[in-house]
PDB file of N, CA and C in Angstrom:
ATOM      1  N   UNK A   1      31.153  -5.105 -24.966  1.00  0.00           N
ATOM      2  CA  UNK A   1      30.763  -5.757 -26.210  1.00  0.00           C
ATOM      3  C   UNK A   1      29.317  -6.240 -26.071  1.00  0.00           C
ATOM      4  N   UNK A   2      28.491  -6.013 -26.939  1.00  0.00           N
ATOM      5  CA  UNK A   2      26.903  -6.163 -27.264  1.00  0.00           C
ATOM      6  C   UNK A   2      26.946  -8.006 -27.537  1.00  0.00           C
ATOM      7  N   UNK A   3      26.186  -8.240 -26.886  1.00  0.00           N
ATOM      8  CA  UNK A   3      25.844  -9.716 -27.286  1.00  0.00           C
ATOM      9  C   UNK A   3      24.659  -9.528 -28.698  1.00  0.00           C
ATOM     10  N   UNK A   4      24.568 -10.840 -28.759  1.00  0.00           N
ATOM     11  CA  UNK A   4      23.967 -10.626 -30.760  1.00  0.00           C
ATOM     12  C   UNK A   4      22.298 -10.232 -30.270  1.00  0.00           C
ATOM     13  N   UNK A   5      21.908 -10.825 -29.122  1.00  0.00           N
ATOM     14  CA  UNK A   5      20.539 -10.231 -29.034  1.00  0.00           C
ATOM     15  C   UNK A   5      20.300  -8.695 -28.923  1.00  0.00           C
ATOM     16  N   UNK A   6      21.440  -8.317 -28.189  1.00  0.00           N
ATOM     17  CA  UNK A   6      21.383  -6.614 -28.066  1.00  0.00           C
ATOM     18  C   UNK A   6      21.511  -5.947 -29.047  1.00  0.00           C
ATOM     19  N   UNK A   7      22.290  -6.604 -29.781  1.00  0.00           N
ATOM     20  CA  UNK A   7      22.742  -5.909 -31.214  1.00  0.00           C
ATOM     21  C   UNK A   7      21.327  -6.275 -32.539  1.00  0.00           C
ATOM     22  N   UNK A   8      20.901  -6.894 -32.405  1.00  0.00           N
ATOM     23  CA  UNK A   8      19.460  -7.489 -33.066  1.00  0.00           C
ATOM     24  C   UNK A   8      18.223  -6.719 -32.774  1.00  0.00           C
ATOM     25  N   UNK A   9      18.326  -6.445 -31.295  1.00  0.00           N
ATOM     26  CA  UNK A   9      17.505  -5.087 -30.529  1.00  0.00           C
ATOM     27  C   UNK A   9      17.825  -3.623 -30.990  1.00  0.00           C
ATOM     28  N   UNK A  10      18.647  -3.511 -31.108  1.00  0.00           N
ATOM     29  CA  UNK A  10      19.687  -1.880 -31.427  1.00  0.00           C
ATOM     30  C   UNK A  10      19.359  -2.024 -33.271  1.00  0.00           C
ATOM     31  N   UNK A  11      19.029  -2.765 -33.764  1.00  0.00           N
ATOM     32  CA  UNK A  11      18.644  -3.065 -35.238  1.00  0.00           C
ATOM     33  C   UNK A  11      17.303  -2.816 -35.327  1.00  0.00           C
ATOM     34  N   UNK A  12      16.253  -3.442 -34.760  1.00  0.00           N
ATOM     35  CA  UNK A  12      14.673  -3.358 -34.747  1.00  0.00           C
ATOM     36  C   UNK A  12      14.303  -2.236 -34.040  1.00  0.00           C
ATOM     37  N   UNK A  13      14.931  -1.543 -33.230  1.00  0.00           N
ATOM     38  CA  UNK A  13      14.368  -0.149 -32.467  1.00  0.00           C
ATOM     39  C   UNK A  13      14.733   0.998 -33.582  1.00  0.00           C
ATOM     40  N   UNK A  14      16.168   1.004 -34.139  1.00  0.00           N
ATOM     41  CA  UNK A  14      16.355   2.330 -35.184  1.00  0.00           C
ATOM     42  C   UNK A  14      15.344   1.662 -36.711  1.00  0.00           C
ATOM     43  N   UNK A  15      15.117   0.395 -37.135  1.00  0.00           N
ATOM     44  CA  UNK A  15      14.424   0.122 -38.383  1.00  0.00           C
ATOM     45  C   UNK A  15      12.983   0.606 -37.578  1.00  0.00           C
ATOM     46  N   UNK A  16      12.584  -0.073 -36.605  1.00  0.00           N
ATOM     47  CA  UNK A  16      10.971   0.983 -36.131  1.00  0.00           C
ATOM     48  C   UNK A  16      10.692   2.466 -36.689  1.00  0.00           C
ATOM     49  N   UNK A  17      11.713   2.710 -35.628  1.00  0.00           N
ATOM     50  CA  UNK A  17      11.541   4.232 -35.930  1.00  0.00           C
ATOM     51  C   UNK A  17      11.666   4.972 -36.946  1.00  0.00           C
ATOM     52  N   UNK A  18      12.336   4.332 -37.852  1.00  0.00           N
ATOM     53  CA  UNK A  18      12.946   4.960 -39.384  1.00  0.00           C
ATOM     54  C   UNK A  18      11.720   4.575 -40.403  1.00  0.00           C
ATOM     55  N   UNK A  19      10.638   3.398 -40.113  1.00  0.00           N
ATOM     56  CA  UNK A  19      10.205   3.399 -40.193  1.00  0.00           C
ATOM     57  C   UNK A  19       8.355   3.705 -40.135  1.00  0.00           C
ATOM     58  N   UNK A  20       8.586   4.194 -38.643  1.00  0.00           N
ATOM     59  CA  UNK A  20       7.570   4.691 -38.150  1.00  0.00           C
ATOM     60  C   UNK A  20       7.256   6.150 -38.710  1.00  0.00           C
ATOM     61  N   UNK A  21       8.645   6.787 -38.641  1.00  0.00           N
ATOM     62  CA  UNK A  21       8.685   7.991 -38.913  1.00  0.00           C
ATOM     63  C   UNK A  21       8.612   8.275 -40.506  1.00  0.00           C
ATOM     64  N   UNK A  22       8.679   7.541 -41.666  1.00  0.00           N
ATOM     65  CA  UNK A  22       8.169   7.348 -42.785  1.00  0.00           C
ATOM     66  C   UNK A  22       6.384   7.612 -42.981  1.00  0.00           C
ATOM     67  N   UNK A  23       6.178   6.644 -42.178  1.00  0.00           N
ATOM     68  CA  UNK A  23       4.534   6.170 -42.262  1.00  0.00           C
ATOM     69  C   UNK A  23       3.501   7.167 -41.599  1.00  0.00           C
ATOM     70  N   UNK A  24       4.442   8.238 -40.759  1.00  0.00           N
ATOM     71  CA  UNK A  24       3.549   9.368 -39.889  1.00  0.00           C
ATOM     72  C   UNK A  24       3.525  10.503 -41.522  1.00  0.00           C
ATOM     73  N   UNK A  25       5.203  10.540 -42.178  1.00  0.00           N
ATOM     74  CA  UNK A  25       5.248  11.635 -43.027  1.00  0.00           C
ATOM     75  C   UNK A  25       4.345  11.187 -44.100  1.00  0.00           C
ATOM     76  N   UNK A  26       4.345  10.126 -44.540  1.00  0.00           N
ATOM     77  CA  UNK A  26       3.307   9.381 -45.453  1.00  0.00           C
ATOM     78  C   UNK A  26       1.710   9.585 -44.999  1.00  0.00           C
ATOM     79  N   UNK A  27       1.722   9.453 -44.549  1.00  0.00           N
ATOM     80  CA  UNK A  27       0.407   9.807 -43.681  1.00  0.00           C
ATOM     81  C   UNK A  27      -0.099  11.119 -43.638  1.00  0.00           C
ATOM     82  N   UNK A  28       0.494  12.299 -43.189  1.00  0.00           N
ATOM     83  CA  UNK A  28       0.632  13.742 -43.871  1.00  0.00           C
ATOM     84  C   UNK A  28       0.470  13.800 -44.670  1.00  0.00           C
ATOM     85  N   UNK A  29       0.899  13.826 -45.356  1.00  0.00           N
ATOM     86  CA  UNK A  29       1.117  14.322 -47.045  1.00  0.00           C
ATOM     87  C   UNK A  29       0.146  13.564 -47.606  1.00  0.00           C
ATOM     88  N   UNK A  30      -0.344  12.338 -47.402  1.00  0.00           N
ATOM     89  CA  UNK A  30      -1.371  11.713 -48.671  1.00  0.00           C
ATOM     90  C   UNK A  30      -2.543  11.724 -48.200  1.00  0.00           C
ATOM     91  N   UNK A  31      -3.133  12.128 -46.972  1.00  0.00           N
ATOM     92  CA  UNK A  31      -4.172  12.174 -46.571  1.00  0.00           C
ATOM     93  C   UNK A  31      -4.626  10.682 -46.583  1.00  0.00           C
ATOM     94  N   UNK A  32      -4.732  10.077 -45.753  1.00  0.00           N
ATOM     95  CA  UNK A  32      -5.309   8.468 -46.041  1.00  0.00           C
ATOM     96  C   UNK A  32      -6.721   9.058 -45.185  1.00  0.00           C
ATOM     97  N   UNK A  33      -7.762   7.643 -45.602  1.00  0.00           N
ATOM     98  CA  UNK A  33      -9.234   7.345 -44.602  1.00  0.00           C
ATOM     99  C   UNK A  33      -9.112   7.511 -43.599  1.00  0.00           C
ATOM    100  N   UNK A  34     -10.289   8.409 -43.308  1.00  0.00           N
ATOM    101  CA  UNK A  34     -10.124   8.097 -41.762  1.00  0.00           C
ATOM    102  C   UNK A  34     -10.089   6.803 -41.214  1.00  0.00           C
ATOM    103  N   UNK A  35     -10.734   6.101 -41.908  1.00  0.00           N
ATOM    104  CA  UNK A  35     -10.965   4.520 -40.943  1.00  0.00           C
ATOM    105  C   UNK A  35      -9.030   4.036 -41.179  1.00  0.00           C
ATOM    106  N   UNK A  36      -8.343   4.916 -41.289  1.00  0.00           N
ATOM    107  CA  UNK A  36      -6.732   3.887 -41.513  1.00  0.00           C
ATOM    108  C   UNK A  36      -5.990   4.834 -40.598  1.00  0.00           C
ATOM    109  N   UNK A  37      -6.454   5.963 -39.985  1.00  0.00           N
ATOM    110  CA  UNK A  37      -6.025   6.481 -39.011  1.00  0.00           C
ATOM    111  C   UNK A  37      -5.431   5.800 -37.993  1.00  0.00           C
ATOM    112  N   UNK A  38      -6.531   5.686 -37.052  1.00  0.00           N
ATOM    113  CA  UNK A  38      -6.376   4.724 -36.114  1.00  0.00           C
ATOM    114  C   UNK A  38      -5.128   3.371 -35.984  1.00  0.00           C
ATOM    115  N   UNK A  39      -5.291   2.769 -36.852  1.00  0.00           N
ATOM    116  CA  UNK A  39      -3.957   1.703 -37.322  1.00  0.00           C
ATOM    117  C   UNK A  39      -2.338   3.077 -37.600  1.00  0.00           C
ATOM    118  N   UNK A  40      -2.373   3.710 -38.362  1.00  0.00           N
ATOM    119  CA  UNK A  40      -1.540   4.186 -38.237  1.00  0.00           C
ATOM    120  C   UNK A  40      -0.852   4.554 -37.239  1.00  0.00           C
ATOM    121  N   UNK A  41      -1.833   5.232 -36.021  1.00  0.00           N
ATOM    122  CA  UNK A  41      -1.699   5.694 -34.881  1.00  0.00           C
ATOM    123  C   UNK A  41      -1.259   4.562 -34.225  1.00  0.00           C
ATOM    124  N   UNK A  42      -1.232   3.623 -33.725  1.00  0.00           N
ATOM    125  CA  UNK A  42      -0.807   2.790 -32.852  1.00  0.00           C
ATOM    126  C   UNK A  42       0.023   1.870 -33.800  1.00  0.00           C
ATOM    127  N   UNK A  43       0.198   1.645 -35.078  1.00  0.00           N
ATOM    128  CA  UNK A  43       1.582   1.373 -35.762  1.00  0.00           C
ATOM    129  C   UNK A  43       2.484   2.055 -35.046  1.00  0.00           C
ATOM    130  N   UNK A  44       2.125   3.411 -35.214  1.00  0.00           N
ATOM    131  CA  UNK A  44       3.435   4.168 -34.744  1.00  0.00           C
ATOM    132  C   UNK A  44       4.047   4.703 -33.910  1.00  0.00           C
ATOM    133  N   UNK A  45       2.948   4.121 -32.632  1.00  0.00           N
ATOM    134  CA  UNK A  45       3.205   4.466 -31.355  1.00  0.00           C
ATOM    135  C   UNK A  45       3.983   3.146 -30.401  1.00  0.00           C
ATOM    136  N   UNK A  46       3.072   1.948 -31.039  1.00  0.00           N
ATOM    137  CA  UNK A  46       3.396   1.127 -30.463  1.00  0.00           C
ATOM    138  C   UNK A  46       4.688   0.289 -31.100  1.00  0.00           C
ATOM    139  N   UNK A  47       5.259   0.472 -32.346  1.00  0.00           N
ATOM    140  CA  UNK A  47       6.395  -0.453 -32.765  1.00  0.00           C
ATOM    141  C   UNK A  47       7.390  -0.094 -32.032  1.00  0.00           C
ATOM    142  N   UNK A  48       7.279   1.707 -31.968  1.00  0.00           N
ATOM    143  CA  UNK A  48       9.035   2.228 -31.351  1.00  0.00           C
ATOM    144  C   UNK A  48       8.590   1.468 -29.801  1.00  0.00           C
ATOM    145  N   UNK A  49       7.464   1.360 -29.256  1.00  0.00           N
ATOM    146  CA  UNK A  49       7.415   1.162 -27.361  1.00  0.00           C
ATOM    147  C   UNK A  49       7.868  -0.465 -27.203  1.00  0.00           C
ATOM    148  N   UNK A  50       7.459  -1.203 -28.218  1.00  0.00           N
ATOM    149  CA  UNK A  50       7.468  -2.418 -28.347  1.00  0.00           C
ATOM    150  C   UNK A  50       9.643  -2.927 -28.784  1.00  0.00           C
ATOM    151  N   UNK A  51       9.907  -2.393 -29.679  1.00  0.00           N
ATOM    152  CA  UNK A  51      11.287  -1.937 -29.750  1.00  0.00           C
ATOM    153  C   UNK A  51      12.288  -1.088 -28.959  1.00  0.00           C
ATOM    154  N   UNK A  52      11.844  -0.382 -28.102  1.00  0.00           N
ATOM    155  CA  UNK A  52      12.450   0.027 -26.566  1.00  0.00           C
ATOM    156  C   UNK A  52      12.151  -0.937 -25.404  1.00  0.00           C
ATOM    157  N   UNK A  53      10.636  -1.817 -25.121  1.00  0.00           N
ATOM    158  CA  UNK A  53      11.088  -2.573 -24.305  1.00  0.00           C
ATOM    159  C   UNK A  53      11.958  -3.990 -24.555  1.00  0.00           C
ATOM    160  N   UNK A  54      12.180  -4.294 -26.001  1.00  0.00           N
ATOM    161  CA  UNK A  54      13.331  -5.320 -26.153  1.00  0.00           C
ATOM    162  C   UNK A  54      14.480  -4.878 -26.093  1.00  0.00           C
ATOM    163  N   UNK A  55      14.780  -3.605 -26.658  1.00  0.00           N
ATOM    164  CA  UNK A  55      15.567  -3.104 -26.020  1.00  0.00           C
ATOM    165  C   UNK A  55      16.246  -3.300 -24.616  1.00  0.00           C
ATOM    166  N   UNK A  56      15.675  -2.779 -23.546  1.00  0.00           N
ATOM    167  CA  UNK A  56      16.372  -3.097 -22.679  1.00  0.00           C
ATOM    168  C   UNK A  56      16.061  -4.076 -21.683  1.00  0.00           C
ATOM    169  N   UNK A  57      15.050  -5.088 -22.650  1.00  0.00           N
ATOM    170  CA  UNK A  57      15.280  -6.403 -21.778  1.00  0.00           C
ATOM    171  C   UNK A  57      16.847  -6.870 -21.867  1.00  0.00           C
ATOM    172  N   UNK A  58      17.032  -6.183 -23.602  1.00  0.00           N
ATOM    173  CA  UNK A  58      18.495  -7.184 -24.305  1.00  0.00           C
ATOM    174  C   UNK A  58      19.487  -6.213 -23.472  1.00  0.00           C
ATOM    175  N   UNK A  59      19.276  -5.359 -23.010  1.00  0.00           N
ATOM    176  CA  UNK A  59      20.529  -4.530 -22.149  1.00  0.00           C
ATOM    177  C   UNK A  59      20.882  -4.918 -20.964  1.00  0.00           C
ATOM    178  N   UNK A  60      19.295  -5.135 -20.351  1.00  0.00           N
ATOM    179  CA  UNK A  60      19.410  -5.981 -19.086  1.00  0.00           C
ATOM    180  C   UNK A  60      20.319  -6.939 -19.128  1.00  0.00           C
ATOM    181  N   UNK A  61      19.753  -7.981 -19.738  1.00  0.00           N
ATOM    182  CA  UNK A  61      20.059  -9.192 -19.853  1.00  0.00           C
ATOM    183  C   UNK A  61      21.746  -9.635 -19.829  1.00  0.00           C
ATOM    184  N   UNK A  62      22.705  -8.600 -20.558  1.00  0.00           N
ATOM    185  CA  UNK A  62      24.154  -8.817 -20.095  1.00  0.00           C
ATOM    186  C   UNK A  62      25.002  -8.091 -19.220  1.00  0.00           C
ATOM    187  N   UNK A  63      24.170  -8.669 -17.965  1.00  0.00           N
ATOM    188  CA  UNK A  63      24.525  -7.298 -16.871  1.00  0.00           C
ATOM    189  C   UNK A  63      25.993  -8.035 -16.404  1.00  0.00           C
ATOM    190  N   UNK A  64      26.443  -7.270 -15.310  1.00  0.00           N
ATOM    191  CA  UNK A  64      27.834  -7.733 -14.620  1.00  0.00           C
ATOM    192  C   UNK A  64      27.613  -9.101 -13.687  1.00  0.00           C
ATOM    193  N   UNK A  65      28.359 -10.288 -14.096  1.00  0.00           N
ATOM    194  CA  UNK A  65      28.686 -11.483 -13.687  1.00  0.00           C
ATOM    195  C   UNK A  65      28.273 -11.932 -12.187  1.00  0.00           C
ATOM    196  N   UNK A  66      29.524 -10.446 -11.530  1.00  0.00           N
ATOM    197  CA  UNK A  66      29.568 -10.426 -10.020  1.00  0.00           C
ATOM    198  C   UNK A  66      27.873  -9.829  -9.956  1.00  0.00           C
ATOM    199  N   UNK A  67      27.715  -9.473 -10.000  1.00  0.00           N
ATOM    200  CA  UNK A  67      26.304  -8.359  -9.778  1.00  0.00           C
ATOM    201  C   UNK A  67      25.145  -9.682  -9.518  1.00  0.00           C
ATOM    202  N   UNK A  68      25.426 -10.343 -10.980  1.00  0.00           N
ATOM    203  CA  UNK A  68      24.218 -11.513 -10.980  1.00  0.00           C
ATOM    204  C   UNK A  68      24.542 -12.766  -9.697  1.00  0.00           C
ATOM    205  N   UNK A  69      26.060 -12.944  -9.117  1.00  0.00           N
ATOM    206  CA  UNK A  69      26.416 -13.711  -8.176  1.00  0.00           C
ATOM    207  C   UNK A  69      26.110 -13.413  -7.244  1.00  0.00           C
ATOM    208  N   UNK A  70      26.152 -12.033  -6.722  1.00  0.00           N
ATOM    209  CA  UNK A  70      25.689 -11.313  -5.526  1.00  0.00           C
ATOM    210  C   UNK A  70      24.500 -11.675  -5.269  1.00  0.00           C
ATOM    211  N   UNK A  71      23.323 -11.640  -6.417  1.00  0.00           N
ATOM    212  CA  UNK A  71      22.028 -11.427  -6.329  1.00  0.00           C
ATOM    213  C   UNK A  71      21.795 -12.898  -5.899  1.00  0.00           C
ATOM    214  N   UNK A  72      22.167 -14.181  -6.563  1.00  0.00           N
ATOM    215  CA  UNK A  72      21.690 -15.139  -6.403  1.00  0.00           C
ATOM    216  C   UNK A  72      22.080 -15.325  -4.958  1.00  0.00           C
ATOM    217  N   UNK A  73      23.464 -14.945  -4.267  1.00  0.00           N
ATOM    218  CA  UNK A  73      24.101 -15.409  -2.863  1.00  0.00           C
ATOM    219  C   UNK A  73      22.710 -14.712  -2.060  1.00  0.00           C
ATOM    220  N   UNK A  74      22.186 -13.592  -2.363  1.00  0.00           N
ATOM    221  CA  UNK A  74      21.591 -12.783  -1.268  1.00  0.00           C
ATOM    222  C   UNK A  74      20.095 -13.819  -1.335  1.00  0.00           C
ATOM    223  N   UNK A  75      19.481 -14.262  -2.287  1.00  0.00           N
ATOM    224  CA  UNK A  75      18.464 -15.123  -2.280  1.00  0.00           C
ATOM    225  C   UNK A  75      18.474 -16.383  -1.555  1.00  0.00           C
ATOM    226  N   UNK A  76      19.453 -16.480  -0.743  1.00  0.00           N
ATOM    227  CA  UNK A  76      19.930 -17.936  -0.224  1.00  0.00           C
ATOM    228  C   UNK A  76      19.884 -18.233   1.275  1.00  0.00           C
ATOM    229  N   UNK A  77      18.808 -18.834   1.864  1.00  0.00           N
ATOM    230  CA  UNK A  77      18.792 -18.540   3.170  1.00  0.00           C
ATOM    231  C   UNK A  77      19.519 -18.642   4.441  1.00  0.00           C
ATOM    232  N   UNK A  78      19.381 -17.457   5.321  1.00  0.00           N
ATOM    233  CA  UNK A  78      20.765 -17.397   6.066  1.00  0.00           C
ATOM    234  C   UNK A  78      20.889 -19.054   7.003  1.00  0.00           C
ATOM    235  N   UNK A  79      22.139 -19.510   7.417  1.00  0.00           N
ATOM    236  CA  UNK A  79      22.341 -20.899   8.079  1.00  0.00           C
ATOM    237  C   UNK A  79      23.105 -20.480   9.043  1.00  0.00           C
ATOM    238  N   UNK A  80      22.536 -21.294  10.603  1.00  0.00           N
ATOM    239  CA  UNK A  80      23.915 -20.860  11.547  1.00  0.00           C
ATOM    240  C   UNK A  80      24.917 -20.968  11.496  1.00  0.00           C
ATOM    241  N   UNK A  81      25.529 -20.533  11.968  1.00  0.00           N
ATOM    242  CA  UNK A  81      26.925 -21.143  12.510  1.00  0.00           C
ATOM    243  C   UNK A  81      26.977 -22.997  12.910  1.00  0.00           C
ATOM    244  N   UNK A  82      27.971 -23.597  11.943  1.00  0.00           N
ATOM    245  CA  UNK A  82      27.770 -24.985  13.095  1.00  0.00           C
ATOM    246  C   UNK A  82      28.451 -25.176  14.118  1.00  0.00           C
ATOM    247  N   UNK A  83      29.186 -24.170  14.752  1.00  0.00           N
ATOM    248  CA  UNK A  83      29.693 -24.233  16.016  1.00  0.00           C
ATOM    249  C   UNK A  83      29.173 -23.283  16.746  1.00  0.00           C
ATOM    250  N   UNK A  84      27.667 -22.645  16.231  1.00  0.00           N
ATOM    251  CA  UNK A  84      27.135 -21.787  17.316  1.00  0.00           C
ATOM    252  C   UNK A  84      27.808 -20.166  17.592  1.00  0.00           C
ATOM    253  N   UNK A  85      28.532 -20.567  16.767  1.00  0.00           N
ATOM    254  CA  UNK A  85      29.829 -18.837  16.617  1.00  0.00           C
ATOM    255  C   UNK A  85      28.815 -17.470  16.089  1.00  0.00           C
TER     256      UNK A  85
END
């Protein structure tokens, strides 16, 4: 099950692109300025890159319980034995 940030992520990456991919065909077809090129170009490069890395920060982010327990135990510095064992 998707937590609401993942699912909020999985919303803004397909509206990017559905949108991105509008604004490239728009862009074709109507011939805009050159000076609006440029903006277009990195509109539409950078919303989907910007919407894939929230993406899987939000994927990251609800990883397995044990996984995240493991990680914190292994960060924890080793202690002797108090009987020297």
């Amino acid at each position: 099950m998707h937590s609401r940030r993942a699912t909020v992520a999985w919303a803004f990456a397909v509206v990017a692109a559905v949108v991105c991919a509008g604004l490239v065909v728009v862009a074709v077809l109507k011939h805009p300025p050159l000076p609006v090129l440029p903006l277009v170009i990195v509109t539409c490069v950078g919303a989907p890159m910007l919407a894939a890395f929230e993406l899987a920060r939000a994927l990251g982010a609800g990883g397995d319980p044990a996984r995240e327990l493991r990680r914190e135990l292994d960060r924890l510095p080793e202690a002797p034995h108090p009987l020297g064992l």
